[in-house]
Protein backbone atom coordinates (compact mmCIF):
# COMPACT_ATOMS: atom_id res chain seq x y z
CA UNK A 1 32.84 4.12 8.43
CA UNK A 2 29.26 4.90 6.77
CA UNK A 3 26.44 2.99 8.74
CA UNK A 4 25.13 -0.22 7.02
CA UNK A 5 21.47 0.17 5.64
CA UNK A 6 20.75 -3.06 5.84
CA UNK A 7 21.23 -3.27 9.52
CA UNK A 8 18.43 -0.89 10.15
CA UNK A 9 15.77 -1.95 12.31
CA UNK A 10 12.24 -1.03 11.63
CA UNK A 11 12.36 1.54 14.72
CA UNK A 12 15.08 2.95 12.91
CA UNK A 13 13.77 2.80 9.23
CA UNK A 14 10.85 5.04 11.00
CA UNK A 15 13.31 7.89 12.61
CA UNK A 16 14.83 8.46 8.84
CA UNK A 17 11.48 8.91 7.26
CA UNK A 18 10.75 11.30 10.26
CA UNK A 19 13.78 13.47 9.63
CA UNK A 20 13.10 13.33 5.55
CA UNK A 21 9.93 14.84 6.56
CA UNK A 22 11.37 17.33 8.98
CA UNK A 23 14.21 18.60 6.86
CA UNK A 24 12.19 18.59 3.33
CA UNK A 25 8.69 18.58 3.17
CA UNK A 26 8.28 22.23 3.73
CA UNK A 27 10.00 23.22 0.61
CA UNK A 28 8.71 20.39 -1.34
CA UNK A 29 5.75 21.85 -0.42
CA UNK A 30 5.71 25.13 -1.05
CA UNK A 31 6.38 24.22 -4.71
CA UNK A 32 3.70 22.10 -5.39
CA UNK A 33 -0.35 22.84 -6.78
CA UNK A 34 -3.64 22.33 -4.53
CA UNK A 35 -5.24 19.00 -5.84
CA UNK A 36 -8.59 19.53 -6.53
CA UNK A 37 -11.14 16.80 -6.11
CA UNK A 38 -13.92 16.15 -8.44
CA UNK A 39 -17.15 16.38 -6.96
CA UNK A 40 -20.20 15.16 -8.97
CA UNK A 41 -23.28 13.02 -7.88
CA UNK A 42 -21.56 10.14 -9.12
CA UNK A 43 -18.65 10.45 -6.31
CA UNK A 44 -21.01 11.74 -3.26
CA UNK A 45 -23.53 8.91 -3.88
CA UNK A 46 -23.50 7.14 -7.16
CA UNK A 47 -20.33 5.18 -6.60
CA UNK A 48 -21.32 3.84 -3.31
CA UNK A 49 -24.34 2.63 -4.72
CA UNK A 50 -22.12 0.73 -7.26
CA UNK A 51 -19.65 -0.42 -4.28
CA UNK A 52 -22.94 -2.11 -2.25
CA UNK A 53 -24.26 -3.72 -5.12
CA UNK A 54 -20.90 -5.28 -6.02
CA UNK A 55 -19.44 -5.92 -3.19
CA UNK A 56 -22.69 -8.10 -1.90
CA UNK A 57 -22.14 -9.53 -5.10
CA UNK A 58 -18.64 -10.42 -4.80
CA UNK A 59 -18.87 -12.12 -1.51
CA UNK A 60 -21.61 -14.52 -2.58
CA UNK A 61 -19.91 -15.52 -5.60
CA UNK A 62 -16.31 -16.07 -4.19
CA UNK A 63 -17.56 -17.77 -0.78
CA UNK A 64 -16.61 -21.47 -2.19
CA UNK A 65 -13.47 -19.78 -3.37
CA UNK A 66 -12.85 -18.45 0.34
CA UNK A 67 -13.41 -21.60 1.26
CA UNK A 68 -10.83 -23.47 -0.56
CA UNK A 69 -8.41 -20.27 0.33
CA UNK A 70 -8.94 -20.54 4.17
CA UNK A 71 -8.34 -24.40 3.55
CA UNK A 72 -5.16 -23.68 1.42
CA UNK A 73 -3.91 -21.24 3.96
CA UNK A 74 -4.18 -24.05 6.88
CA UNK A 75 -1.98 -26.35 5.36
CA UNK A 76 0.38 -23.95 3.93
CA UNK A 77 0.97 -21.54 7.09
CA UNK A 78 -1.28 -22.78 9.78
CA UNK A 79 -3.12 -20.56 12.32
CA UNK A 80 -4.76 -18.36 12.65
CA UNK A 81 -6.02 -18.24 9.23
CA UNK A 82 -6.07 -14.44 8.99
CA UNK A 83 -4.20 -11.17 9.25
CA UNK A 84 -5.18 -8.06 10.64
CA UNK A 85 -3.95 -4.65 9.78
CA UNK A 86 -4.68 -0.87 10.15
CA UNK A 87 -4.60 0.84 6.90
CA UNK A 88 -5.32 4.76 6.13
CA UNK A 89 -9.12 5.51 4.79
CA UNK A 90 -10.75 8.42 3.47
CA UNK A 91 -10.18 11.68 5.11
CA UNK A 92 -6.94 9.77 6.80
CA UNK A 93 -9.53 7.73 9.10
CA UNK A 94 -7.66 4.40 10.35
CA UNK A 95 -9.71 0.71 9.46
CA UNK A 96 -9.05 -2.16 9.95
CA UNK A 97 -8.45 -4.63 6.96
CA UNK A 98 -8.23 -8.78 6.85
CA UNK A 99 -6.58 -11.22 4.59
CA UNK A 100 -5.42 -14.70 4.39
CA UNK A 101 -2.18 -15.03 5.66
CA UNK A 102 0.20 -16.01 2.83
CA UNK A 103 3.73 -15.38 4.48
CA UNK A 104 5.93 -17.16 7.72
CA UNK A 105 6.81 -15.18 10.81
CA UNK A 106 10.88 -15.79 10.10
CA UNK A 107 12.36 -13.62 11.85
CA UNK A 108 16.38 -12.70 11.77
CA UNK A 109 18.98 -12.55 14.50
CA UNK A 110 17.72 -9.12 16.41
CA UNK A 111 13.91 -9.88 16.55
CA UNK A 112 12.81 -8.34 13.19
CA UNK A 113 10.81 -9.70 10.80
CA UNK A 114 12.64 -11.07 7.59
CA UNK A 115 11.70 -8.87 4.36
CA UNK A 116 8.48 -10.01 2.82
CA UNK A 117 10.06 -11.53 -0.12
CA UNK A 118 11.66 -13.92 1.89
CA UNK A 119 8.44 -15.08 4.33
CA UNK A 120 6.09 -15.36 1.32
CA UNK A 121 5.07 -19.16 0.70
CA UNK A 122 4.77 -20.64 -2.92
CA UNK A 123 1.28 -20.70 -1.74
CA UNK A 124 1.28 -16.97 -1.22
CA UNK A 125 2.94 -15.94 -4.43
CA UNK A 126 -0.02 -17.83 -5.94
CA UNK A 127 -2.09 -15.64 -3.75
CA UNK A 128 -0.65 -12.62 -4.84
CA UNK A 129 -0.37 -13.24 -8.36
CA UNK A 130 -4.21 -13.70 -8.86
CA UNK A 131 -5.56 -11.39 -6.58
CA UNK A 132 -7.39 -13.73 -5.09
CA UNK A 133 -5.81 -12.23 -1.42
CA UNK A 134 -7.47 -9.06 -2.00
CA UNK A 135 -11.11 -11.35 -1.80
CA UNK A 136 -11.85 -10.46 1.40
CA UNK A 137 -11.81 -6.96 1.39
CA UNK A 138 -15.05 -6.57 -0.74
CA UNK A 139 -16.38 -7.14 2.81
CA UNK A 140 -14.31 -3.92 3.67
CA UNK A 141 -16.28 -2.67 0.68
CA UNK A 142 -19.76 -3.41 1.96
CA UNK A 143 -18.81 -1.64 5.16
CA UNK A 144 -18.17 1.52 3.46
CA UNK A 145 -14.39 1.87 4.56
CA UNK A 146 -13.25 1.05 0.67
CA UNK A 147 -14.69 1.40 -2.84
CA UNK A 148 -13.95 -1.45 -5.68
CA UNK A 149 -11.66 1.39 -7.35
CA UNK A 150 -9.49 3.84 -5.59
CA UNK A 151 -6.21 4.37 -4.55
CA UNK A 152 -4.65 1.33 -2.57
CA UNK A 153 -5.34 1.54 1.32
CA UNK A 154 -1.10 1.85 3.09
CA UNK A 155 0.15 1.95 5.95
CA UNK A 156 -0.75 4.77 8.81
CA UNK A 157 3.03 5.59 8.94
CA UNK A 158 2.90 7.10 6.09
CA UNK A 159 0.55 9.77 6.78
CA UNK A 160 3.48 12.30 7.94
CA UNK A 161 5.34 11.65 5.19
CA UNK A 162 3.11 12.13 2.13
CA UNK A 163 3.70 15.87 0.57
CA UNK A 164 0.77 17.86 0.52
CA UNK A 165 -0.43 16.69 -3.06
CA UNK A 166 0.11 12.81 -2.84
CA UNK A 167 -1.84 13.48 1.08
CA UNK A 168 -5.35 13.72 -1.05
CA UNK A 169 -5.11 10.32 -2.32
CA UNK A 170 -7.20 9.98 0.65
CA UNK A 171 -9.68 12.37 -0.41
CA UNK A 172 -11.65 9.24 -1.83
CA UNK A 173 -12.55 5.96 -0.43
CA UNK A 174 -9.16 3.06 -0.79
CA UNK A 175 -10.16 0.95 -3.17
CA UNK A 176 -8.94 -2.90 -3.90
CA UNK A 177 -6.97 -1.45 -7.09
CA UNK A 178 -6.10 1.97 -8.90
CA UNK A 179 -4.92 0.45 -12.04
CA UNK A 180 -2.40 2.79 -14.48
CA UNK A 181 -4.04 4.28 -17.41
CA UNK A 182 -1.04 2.06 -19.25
CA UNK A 183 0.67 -1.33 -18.30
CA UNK A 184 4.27 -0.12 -17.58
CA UNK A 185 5.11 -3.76 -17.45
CA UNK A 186 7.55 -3.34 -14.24
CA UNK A 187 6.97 -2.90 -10.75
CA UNK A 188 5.96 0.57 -10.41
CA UNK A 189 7.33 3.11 -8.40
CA UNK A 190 5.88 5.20 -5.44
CA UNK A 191 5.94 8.59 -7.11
CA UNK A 192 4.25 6.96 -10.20
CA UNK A 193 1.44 5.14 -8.17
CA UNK A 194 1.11 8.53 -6.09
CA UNK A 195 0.96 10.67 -8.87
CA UNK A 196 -1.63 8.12 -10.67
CA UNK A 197 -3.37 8.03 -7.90
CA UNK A 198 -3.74 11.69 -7.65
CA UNK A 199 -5.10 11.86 -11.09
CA UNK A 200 -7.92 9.87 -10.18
CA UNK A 201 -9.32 11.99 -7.49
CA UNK A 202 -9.29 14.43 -10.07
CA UNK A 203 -10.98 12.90 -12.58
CA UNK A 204 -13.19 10.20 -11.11
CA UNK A 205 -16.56 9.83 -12.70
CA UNK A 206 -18.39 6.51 -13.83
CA UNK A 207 -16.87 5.88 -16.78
CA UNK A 208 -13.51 6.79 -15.21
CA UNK A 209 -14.49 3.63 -13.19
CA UNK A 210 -15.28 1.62 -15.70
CA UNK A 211 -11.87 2.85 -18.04
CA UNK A 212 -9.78 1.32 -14.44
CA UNK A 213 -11.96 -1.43 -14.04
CA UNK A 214 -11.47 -2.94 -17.73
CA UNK A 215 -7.77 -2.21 -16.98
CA UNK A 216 -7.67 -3.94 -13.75
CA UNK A 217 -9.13 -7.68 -15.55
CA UNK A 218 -6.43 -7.21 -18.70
CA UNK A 219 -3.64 -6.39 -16.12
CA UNK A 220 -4.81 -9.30 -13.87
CA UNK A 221 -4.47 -11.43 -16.92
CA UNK A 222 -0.99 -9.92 -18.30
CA UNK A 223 1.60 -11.81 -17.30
CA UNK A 224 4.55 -9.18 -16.84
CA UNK A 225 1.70 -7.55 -14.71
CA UNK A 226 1.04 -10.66 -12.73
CA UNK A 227 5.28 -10.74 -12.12
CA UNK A 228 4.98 -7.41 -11.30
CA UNK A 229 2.03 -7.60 -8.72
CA UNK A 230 3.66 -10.88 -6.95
CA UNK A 231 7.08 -9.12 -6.37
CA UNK A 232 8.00 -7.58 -3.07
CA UNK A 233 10.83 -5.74 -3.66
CA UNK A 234 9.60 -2.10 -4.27
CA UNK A 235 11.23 -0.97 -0.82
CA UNK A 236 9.04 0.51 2.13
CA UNK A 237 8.09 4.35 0.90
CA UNK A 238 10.06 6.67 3.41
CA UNK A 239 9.53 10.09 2.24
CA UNK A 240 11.17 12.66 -0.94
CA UNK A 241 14.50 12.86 -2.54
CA UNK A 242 15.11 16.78 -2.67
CA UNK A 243 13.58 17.21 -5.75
CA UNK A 244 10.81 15.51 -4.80
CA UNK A 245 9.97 12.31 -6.26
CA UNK A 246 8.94 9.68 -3.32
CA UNK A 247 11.95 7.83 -2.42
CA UNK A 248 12.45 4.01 -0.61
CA UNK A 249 15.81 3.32 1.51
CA UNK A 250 17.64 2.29 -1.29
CA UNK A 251 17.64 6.15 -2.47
CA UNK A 252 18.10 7.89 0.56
CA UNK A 253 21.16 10.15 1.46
CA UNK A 254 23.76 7.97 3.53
CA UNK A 255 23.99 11.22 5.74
CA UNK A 256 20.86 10.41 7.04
CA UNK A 257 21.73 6.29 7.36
CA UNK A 258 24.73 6.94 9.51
CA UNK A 259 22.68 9.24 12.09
CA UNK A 260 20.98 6.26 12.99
CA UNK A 261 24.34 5.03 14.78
CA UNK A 262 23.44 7.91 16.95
CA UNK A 263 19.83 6.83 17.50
CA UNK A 264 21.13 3.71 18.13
CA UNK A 265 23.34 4.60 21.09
CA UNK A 266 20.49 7.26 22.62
CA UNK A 267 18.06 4.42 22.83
CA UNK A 268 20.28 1.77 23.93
CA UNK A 269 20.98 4.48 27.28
CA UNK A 270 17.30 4.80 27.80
CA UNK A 271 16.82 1.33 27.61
CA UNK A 272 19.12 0.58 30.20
């Protein structure tokens, strides 16, 4: 009997993107171009300029708006107010990032954490839907580990499983947003925010900046791009279908589900 997906526990969600990795990224690799970063004034010191200036900016303006979030977030989810996560910089460098908490700790039967789109508050999906969660990293901004545009900071897990093109979206500063040069009106996929994200470091320049910046207010302010940017249920990115396009659990080979049973029963010995 095939091994139940949905029973995966996060442990085990990790082991399948590890053998993805193992068993394809070599060929996906070999097949693939260098990326080549643009390097201009603008990106070695222009741009930060830009990110100090309006990222000071920022934080003055929205402090009443902090405010009223930090007083939101008490009543909706208690404390502490905030959340603290690593995320992946430039170069691969690990910093730390903070936001308002906007979802429960529910947690189901074994210990794990419920999906996201089931701990997120009304609250939260407000949150989400405005942006207005991504305020506090313009401090993030003024520290130098982010730029106001650039590709979105993840998760350090994912680090081993990027192929060798999508790795040098970290060849610039995260930034709050990378925006797509068109609304596709749908929550986008990994492989397309990858690949966008990719063209930016290739292209980045100031009016590059201020293109994705003039696409980042209309898309705030579209609503099938607000739906999109308040919905959780893209799936965690673990690693490359074999002709590599970046794949979530949903698309990955049952083959490599039901070795988990085995994973299962190895760690359950050492644990005893």
């Amino acid at each position: 009997m095939a091994f139940d997906r949905e029973k995966l526990t996060k442990k085990m969600r990790w082991y399948v993107a590890d053998r993805l990795a193992e068993d394809r990224l070599s060929e996906i690799n070999s097949h693939l171009e260098d990326v080549h970063p643009r390097k201009t004034f603008y990106t070695e010191h222009g741009k930060r300029i830009i990110d100090i200036i309006v990222s000071l900016v920022a934080l003055i303006v929205t402090a009443p708006i902090n405010v009223f979030i930090a007083i939101g977030t008490l009543i909706d989810v208690g404390r502490p107010l905030l959340f603290h996560q690593e995320r992946l910089g430039k170069d691969g460098r690990i910093f730390h990032i903070s936001k308002f908490r906007n979802m429960k700790n529910i947690r189901d039967a074994r210990g794990e954490l419920l999906p996201a789109s089931q701990r997120v508050t009304k609250f939260g999906k407000m949150m989400r839907k405005t942006s207005l969660d991504e305020l506090l990293n313009f401090w993030s901004i003024l520290k130098g580990d982010m730029s106001v545009i650039g590709p979105r900071p993840l998760v350090p897990e994912y680090y081993g499983r990027y192929n060798k093109r999508h790795k040098m979206r970290m060849a610039v500063r995260p930034g709050l947003e990378c925006p797509p040069r068109e609304n596709f009106g749908h929550v986008w996929t990994w492989q397309e925010q990858f690949d966008n994200d990719i063209w930016y470091v290739e292209n980045v320049s100031f009016l590059t900046d201020i293109k994705m910046l003039w696409n980042l207010v209309r898309f705030t302010f579209d609503r099938k791009s607000n739906t999109a940017r308040a919905t959780t249920a893209r799936g965690t990115f673990l690693g490359y279908s074999e002709d590599g396009k970046a794949i979530t659990l949903e698309e990955v080979p049952q083959s490599y589900i039901d070795e988990c049973e085995k994973f299962l029963v190895e760690n359950n010995s050492e644990d005893k």
